[in-house]
N, C-alpha and C. Protein backbone atom coordinates (compact mmCIF):
# COMPACT_ATOMS: atom_id res chain seq x y z
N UNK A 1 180.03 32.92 -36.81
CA UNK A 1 181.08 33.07 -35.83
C UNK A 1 181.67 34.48 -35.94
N UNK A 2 181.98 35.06 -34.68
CA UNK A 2 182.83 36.30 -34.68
C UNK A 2 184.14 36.18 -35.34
N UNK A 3 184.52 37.27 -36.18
CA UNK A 3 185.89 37.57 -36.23
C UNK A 3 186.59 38.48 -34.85
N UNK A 4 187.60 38.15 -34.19
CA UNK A 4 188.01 38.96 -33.12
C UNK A 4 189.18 39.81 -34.28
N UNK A 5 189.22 41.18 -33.92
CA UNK A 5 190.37 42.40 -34.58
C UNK A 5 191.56 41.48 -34.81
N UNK A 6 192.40 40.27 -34.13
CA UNK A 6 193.54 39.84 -34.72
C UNK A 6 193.36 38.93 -35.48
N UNK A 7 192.54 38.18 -35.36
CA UNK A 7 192.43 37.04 -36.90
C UNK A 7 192.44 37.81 -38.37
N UNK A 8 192.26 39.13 -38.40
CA UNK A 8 191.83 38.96 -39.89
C UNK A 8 192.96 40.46 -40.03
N UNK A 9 193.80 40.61 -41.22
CA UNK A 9 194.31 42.10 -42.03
C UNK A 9 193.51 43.28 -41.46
N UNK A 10 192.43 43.14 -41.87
CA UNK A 10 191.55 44.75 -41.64
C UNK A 10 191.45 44.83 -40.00
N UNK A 11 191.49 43.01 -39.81
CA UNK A 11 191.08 43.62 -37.65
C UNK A 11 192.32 44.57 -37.22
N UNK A 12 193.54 43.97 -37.89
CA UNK A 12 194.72 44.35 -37.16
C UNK A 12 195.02 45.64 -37.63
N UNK A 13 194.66 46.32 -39.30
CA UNK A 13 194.23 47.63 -39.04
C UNK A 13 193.68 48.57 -38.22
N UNK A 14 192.56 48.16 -38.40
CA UNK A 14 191.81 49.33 -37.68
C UNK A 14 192.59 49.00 -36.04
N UNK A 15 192.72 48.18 -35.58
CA UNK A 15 193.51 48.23 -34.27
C UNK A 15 194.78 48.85 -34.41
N UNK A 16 195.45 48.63 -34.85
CA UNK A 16 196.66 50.05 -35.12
C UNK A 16 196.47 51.48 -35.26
N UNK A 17 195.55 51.41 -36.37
CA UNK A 17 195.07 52.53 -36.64
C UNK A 17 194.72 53.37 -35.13
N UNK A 18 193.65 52.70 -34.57
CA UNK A 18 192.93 53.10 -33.53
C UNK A 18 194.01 53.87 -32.55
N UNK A 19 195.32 52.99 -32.48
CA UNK A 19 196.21 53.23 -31.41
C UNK A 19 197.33 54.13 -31.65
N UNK A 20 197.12 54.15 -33.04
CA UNK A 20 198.40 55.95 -33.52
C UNK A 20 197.37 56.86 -33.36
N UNK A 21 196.00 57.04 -33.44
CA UNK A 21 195.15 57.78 -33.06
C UNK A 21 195.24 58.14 -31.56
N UNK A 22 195.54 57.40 -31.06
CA UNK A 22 195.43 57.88 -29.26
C UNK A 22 197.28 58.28 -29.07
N UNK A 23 197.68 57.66 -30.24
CA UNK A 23 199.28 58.57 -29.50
C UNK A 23 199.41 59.48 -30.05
N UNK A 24 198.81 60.20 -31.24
CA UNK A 24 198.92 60.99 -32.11
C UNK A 24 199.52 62.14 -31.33
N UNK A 25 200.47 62.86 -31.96
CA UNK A 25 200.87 64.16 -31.47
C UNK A 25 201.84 64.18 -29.89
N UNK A 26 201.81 63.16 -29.62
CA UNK A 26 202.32 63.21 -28.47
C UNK A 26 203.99 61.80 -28.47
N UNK A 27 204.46 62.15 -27.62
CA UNK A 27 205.69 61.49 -27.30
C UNK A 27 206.13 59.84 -27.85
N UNK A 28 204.41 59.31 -28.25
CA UNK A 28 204.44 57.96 -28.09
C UNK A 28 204.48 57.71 -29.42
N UNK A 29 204.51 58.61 -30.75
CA UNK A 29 204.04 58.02 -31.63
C UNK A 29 205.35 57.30 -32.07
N UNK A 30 205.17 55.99 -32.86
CA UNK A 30 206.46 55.30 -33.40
C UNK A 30 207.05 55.68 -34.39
N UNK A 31 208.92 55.36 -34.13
CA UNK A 31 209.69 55.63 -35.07
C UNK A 31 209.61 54.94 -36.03
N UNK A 32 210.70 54.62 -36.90
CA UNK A 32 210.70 53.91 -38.37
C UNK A 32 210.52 52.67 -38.39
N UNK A 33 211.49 51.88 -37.54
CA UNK A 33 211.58 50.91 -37.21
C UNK A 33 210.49 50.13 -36.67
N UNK A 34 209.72 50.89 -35.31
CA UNK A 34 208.67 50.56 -34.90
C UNK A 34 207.40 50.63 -35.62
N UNK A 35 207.39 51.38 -36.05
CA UNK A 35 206.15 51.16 -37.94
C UNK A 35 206.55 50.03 -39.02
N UNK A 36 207.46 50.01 -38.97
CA UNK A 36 207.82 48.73 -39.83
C UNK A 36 207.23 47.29 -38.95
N UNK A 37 207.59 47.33 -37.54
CA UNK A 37 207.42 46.44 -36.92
C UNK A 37 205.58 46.53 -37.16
N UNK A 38 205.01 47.32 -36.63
CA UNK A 38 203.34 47.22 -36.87
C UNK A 38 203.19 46.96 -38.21
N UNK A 39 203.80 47.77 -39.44
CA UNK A 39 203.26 46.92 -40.94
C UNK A 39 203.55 45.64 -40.78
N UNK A 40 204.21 44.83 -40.63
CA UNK A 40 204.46 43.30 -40.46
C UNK A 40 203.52 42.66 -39.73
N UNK A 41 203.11 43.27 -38.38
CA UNK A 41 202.01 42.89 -37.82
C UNK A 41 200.66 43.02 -38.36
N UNK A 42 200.57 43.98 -39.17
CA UNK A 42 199.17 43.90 -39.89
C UNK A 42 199.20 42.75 -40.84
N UNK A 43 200.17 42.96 -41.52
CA UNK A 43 199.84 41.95 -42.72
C UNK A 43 199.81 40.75 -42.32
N UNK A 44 200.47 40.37 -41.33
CA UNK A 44 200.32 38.86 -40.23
C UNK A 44 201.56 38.13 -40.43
N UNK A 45 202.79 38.96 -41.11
CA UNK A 45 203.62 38.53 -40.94
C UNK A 45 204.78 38.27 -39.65
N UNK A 46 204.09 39.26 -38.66
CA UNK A 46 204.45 39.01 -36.66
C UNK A 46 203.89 38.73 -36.49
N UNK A 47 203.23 38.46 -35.10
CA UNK A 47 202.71 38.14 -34.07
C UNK A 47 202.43 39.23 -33.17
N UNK A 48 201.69 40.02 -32.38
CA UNK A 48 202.05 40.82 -31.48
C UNK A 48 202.73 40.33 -30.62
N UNK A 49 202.93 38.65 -30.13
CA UNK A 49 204.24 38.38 -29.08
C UNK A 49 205.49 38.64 -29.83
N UNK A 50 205.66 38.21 -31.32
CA UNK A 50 207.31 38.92 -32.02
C UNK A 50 207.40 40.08 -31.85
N UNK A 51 206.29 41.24 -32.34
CA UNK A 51 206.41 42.05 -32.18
C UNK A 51 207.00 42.83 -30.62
N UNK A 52 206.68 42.05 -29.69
CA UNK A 52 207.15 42.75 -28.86
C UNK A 52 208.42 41.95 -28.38
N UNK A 53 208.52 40.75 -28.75
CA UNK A 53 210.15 40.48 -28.48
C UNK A 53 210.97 41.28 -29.31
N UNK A 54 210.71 41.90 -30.59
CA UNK A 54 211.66 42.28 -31.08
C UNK A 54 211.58 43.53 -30.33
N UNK A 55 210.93 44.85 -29.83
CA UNK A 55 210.92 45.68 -29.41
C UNK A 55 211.89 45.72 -28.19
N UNK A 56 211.65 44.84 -27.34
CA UNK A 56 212.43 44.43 -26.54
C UNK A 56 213.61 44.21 -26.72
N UNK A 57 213.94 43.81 -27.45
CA UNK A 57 215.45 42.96 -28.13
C UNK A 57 216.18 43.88 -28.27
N UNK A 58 215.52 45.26 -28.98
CA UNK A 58 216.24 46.64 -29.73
C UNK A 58 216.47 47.15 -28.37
N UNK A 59 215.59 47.40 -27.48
CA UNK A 59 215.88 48.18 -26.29
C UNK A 59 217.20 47.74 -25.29
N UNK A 60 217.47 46.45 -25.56
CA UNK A 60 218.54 46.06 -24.82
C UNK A 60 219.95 46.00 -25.47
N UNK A 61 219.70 46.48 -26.96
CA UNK A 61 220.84 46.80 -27.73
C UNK A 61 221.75 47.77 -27.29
């Protein structure tokens, strides 16, 4: 059976990884907070849906 990139630690690496690579250098890369939020998501302690409720949540602060 396939592993898909979010079932497993290393999927959700290299998928992060992949995606500070494409913001690199430019406007998008994340602050403190928002890196904290992706370490949590790697280790599988979010969800990418928490993850983005909480993103959300901060923005309406």
């Amino acid at each position: 059976m396939k592993d898909y990139p979010l079932t497993t630690e290393h999927g959700r690496q290299r998928l992060v990884t992949a995606a500070l690579r494409m913001a690199q250098g430019g406007h998008l890369m994340p602050k403190a907070y928002e890196r904290m939020l992706l370490d949590q998501f790697v280790r599988g302690t979010l969800t990418l849906d928490e993850v983005i409720a909480c993103l959300e949540a901060q923005e309406h602060e």
